[in-house]
PDB file of N, CA and C in Angstrom:
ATOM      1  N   UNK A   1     -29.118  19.336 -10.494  1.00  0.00           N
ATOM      2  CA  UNK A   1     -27.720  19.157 -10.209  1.00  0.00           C
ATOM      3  C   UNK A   1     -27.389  17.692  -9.928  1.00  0.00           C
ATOM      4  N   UNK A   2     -28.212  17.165  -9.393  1.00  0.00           N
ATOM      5  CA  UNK A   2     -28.002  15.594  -8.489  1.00  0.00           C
ATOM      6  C   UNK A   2     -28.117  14.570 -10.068  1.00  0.00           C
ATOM      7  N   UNK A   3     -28.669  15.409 -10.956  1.00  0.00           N
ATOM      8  CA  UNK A   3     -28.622  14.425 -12.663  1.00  0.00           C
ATOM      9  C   UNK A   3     -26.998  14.183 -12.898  1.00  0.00           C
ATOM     10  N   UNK A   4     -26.451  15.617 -12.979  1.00  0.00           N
ATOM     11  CA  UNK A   4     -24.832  16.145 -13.700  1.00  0.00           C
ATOM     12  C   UNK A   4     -24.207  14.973 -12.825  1.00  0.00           C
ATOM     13  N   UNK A   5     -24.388  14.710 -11.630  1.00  0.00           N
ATOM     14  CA  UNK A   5     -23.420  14.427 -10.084  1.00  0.00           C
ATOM     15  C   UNK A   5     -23.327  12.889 -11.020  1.00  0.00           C
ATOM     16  N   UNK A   6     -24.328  12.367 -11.462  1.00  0.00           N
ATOM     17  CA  UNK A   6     -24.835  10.805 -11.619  1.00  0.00           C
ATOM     18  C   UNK A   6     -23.761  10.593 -12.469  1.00  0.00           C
ATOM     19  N   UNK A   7     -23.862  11.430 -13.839  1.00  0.00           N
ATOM     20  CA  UNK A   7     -22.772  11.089 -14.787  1.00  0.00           C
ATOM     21  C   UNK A   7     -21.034  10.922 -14.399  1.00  0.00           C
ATOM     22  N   UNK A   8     -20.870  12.245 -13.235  1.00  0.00           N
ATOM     23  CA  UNK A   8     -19.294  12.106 -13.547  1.00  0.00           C
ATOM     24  C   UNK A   8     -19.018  11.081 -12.270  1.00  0.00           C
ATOM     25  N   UNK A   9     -17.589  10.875 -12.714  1.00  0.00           N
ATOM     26  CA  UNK A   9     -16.823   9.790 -11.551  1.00  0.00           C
ATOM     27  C   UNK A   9     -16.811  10.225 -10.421  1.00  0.00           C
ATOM     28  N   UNK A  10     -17.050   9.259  -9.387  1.00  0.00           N
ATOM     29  CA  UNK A  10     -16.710   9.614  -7.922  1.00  0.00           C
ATOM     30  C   UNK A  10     -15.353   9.841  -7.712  1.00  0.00           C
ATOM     31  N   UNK A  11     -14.743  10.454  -6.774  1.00  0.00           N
ATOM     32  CA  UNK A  11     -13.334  10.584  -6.209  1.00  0.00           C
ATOM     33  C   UNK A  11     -13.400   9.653  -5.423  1.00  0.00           C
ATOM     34  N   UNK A  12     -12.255   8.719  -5.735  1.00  0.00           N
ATOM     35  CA  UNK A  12     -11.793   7.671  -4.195  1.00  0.00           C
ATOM     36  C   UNK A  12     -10.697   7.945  -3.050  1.00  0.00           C
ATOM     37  N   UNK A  13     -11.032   7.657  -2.270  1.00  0.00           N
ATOM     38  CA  UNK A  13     -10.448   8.369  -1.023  1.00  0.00           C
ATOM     39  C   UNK A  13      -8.936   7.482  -1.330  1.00  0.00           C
ATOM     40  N   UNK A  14      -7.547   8.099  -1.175  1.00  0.00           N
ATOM     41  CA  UNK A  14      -6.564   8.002  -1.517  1.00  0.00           C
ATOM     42  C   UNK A  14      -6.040   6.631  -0.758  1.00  0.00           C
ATOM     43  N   UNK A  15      -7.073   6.318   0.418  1.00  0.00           N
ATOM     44  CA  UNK A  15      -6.423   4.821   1.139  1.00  0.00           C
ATOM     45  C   UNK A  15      -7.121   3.984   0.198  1.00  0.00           C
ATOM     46  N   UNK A  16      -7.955   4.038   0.009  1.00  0.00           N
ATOM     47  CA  UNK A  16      -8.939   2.847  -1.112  1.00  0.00           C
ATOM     48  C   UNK A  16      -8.093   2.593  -2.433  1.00  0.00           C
ATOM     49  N   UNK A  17      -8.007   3.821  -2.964  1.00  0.00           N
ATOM     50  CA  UNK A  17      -6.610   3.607  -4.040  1.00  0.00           C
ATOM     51  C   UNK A  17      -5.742   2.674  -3.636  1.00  0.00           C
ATOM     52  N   UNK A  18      -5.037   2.953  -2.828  1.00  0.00           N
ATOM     53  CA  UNK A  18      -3.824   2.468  -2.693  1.00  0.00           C
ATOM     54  C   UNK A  18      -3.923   0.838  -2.146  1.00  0.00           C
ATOM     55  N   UNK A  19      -5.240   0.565  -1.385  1.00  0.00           N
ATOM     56  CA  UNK A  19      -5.395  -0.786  -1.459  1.00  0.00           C
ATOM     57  C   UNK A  19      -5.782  -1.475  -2.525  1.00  0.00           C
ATOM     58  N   UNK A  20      -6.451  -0.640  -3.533  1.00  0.00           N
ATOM     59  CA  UNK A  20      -7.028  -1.330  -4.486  1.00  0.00           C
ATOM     60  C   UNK A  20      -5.428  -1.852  -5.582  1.00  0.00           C
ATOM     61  N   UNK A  21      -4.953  -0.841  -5.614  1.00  0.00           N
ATOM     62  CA  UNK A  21      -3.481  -0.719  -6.123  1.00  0.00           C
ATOM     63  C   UNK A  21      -2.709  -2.091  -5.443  1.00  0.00           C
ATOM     64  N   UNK A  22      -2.316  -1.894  -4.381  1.00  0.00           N
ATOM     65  CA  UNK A  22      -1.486  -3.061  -4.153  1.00  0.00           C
ATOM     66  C   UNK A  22      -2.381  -4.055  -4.210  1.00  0.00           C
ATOM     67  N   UNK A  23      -3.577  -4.382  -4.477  1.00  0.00           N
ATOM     68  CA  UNK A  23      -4.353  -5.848  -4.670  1.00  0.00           C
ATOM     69  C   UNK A  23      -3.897  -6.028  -5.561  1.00  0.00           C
ATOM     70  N   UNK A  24      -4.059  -5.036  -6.860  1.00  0.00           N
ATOM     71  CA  UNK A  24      -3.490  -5.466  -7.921  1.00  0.00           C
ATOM     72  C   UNK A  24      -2.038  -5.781  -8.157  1.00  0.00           C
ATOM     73  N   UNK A  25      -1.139  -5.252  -7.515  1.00  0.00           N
ATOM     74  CA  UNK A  25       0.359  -5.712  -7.735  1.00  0.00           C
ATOM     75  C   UNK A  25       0.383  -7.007  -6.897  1.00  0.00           C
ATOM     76  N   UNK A  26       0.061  -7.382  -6.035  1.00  0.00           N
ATOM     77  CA  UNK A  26       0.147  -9.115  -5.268  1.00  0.00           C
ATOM     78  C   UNK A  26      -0.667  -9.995  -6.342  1.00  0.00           C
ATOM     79  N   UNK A  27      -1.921  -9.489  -6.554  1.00  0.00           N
ATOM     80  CA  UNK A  27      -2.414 -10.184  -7.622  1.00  0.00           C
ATOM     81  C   UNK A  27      -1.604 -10.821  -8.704  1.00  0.00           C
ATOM     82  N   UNK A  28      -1.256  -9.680  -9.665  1.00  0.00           N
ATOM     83  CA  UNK A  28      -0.173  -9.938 -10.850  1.00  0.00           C
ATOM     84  C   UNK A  28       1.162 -10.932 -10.320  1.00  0.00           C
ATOM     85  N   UNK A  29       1.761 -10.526  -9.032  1.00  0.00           N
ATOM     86  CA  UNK A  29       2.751 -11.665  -8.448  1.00  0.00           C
ATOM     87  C   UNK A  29       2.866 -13.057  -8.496  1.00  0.00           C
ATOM     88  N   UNK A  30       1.575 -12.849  -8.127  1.00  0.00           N
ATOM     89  CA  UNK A  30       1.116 -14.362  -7.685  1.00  0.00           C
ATOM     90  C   UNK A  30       0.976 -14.933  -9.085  1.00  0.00           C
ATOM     91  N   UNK A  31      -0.283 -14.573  -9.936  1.00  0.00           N
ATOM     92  CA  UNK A  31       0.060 -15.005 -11.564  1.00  0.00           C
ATOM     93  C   UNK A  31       1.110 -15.241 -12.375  1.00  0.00           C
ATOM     94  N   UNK A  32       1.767 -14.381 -11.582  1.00  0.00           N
ATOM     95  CA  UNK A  32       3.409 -14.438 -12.788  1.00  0.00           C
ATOM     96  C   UNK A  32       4.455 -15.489 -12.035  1.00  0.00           C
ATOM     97  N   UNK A  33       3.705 -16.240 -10.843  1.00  0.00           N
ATOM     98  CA  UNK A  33       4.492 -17.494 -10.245  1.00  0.00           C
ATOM     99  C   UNK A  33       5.511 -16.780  -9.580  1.00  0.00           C
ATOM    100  N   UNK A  34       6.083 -15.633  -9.487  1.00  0.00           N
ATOM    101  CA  UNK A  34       7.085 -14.774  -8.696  1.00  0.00           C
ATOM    102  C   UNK A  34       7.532 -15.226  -7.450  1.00  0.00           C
ATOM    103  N   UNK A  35       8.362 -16.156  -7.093  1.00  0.00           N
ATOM    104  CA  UNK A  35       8.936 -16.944  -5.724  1.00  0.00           C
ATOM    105  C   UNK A  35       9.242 -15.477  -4.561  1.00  0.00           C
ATOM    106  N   UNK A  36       9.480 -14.546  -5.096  1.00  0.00           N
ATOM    107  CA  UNK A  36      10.066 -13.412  -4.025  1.00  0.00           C
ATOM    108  C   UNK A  36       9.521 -12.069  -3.849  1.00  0.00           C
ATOM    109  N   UNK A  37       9.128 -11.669  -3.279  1.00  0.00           N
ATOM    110  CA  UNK A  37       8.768 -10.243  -3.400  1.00  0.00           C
ATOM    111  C   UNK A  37       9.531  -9.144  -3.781  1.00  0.00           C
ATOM    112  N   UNK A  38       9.723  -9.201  -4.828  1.00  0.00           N
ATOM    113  CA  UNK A  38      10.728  -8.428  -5.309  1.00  0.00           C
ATOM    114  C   UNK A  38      10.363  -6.321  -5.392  1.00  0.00           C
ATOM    115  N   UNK A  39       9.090  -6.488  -5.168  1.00  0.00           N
ATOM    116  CA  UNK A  39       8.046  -5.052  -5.203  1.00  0.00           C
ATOM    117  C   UNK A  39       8.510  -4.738  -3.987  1.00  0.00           C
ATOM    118  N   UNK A  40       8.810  -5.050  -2.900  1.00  0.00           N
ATOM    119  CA  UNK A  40       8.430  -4.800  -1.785  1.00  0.00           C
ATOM    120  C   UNK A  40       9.617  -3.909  -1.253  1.00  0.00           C
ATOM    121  N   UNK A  41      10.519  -3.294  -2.105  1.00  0.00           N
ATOM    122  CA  UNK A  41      11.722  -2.057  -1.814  1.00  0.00           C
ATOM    123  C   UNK A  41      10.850  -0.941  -1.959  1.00  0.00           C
ATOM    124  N   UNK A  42      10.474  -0.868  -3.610  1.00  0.00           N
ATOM    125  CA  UNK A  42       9.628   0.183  -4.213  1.00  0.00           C
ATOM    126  C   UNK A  42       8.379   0.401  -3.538  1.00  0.00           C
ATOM    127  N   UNK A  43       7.541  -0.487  -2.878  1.00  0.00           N
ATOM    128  CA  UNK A  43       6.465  -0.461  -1.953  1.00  0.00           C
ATOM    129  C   UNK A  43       6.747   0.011  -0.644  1.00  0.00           C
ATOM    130  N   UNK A  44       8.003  -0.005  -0.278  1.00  0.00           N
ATOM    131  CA  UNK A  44       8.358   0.755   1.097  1.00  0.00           C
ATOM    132  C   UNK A  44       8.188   2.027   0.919  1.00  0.00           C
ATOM    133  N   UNK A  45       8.941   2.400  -0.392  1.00  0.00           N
ATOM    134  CA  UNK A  45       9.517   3.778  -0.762  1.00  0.00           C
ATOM    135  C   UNK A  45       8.115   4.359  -0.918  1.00  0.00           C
ATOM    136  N   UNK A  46       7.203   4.239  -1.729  1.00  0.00           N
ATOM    137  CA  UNK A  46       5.970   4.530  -1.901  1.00  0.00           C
ATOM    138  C   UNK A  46       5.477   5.023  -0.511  1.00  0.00           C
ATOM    139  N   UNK A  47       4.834   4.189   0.448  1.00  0.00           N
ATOM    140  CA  UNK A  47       4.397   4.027   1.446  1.00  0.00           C
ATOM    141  C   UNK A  47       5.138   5.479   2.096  1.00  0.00           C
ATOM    142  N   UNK A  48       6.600   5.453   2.698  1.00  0.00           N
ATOM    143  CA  UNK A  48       7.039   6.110   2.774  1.00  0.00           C
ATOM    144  C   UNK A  48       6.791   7.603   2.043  1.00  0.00           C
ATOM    145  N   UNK A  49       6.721   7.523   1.132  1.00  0.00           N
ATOM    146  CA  UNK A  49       6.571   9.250   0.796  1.00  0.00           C
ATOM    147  C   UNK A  49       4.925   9.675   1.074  1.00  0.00           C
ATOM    148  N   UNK A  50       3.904   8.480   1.354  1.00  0.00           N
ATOM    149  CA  UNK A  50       2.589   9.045   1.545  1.00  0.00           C
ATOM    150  C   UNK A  50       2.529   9.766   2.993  1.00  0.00           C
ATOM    151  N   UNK A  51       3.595   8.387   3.659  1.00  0.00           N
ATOM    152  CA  UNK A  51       3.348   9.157   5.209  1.00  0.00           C
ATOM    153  C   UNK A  51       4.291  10.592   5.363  1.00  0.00           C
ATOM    154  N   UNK A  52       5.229  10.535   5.007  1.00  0.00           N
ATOM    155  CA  UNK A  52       5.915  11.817   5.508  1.00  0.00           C
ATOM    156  C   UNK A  52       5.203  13.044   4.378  1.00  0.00           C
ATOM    157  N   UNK A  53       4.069  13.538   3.819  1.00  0.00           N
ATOM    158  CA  UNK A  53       2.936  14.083   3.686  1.00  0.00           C
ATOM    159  C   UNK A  53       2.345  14.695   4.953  1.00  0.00           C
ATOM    160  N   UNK A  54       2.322  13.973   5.796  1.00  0.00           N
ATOM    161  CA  UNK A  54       1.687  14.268   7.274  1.00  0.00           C
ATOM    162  C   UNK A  54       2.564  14.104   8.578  1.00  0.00           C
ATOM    163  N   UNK A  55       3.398  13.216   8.430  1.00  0.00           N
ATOM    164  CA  UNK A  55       4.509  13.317   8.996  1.00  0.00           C
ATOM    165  C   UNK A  55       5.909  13.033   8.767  1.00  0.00           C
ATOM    166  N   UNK A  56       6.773  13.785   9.418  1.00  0.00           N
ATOM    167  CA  UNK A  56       8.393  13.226   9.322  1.00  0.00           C
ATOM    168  C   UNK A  56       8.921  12.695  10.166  1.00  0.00           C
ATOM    169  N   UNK A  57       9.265  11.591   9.186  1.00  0.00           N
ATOM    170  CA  UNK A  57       9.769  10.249   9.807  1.00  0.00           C
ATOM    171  C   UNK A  57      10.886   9.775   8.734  1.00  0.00           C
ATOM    172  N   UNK A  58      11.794   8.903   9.360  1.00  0.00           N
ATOM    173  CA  UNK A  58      13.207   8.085   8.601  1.00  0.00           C
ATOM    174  C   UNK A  58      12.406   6.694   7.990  1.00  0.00           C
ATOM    175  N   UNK A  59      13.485   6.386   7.022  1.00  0.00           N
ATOM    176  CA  UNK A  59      12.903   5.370   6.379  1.00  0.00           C
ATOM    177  C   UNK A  59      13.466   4.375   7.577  1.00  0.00           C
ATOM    178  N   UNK A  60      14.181   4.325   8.343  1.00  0.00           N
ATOM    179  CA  UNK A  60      14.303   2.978   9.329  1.00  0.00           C
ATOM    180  C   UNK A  60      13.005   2.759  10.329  1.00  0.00           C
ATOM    181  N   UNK A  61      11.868   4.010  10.341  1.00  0.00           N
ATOM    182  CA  UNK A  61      11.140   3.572  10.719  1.00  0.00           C
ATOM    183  C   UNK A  61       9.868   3.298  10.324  1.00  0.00           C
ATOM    184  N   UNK A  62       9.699   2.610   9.211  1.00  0.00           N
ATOM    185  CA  UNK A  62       8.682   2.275   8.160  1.00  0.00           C
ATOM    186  C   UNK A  62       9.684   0.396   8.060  1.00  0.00           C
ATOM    187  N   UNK A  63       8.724  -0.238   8.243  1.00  0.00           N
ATOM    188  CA  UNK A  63       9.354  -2.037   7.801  1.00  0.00           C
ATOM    189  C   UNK A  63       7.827  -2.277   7.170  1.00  0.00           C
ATOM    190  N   UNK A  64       8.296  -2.969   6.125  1.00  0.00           N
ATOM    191  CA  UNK A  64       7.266  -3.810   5.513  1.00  0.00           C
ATOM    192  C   UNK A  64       7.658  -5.326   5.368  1.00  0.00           C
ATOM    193  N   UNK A  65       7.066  -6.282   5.315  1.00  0.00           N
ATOM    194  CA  UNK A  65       7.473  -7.384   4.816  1.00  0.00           C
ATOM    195  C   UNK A  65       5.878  -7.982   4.576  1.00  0.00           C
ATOM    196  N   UNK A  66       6.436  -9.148   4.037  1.00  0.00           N
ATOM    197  CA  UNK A  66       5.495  -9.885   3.160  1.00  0.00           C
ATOM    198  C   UNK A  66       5.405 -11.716   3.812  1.00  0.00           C
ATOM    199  N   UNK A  67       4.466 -12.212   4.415  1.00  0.00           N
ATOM    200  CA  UNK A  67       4.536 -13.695   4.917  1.00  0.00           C
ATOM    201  C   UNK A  67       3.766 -14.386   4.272  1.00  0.00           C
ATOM    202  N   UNK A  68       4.187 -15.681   3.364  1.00  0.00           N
ATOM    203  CA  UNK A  68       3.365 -16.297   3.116  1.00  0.00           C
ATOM    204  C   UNK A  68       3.038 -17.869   3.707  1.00  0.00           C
ATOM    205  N   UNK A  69       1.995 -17.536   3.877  1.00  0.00           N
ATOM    206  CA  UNK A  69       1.258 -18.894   5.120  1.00  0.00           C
ATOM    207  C   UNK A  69       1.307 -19.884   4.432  1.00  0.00           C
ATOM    208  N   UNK A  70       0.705 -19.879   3.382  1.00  0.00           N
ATOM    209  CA  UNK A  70      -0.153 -21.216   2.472  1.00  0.00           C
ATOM    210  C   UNK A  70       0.066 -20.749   1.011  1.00  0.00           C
ATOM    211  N   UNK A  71      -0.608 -21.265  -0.197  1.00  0.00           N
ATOM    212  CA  UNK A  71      -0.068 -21.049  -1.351  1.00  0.00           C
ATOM    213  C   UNK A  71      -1.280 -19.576  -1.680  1.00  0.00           C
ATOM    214  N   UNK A  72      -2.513 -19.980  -1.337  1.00  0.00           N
ATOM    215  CA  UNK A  72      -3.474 -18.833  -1.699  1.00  0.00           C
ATOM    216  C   UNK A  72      -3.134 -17.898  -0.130  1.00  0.00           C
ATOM    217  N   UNK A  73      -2.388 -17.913   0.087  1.00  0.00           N
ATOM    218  CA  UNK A  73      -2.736 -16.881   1.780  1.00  0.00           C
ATOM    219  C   UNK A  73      -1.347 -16.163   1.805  1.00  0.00           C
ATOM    220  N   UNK A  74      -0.805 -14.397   1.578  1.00  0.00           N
ATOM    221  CA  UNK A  74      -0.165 -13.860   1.970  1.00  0.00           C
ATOM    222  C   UNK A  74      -0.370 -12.577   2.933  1.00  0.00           C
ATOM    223  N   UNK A  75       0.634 -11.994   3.817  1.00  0.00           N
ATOM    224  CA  UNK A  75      -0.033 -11.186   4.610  1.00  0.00           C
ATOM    225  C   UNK A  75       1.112 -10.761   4.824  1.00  0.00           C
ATOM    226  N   UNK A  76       0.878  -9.056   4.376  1.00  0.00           N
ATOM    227  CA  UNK A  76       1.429  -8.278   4.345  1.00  0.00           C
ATOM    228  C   UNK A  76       1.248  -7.397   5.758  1.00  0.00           C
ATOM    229  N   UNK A  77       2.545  -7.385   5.909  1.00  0.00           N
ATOM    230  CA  UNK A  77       2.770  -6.440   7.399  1.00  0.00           C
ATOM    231  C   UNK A  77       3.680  -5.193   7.708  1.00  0.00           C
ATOM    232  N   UNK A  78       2.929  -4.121   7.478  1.00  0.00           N
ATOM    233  CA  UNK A  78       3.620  -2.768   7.470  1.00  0.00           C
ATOM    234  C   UNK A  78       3.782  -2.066   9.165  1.00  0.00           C
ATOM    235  N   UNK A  79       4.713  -1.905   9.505  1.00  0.00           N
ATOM    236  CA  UNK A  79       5.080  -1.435  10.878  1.00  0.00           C
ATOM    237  C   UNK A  79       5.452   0.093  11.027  1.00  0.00           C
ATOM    238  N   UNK A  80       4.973   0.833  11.363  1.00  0.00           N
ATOM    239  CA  UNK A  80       5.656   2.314  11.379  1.00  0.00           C
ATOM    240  C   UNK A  80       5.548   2.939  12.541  1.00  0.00           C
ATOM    241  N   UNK A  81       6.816   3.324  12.931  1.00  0.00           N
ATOM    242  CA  UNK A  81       7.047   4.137  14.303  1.00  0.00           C
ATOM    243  C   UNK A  81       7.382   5.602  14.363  1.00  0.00           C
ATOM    244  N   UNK A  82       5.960   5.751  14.920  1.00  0.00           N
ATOM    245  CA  UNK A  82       5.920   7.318  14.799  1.00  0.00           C
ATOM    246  C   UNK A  82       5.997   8.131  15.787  1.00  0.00           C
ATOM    247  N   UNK A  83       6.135   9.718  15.555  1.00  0.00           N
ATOM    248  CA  UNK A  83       7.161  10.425  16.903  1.00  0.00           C
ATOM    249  C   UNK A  83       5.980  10.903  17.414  1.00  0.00           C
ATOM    250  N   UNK A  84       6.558  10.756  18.849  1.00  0.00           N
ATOM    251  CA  UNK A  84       5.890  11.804  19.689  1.00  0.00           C
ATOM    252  C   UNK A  84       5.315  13.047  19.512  1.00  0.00           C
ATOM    253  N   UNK A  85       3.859  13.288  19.785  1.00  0.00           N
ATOM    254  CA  UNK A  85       3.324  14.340  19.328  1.00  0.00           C
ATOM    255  C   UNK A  85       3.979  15.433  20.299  1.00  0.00           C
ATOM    256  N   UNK A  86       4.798  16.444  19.851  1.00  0.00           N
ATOM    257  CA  UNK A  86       5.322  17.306  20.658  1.00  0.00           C
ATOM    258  C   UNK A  86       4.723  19.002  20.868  1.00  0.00           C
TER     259      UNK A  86
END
């Protein structure tokens, strides 16, 4: 059995995706000289529908933004305020 396992693809755990994913969309940004973060509506919205999966929450309380320090250095900062476990 541990032969069959070798051949097929691993499953990636759905946070690894999604970092690997947005590496690649900042990546492409940055290449394409892009002055603004223009992704970063559709990247809320995204974000947003993973969490309310597990929980419900308003989009006013999900902020993302995007800082860039230096020319190679951005840092992305996602904030989410979540409810009281009741």
């Amino acid at each position: 059995m541990a032969l069959l396992e070798f051949f097929r693809p691993k499953k990636q755990a759905s946070a690894s995706l999604a970092k690997e994913r947005l590496q690649i969309i900042v990546a492409e940004r940055r290449s394409a000289g892009s002055p603004g973060p223009s992704y970063l509506p559709q990247l809320k919205q995204d974000i947003l529908e993973v969490i309310r999966k597990y929980v419900d929450i308003a989009p006013e309380q999900v902020s993302v933004a995007l800082e860039q320090r230096d020319d190679d250095l951005s840092v992305l900062e996602l904030n989410v305020t979540l409810p009281d476990d009741k």
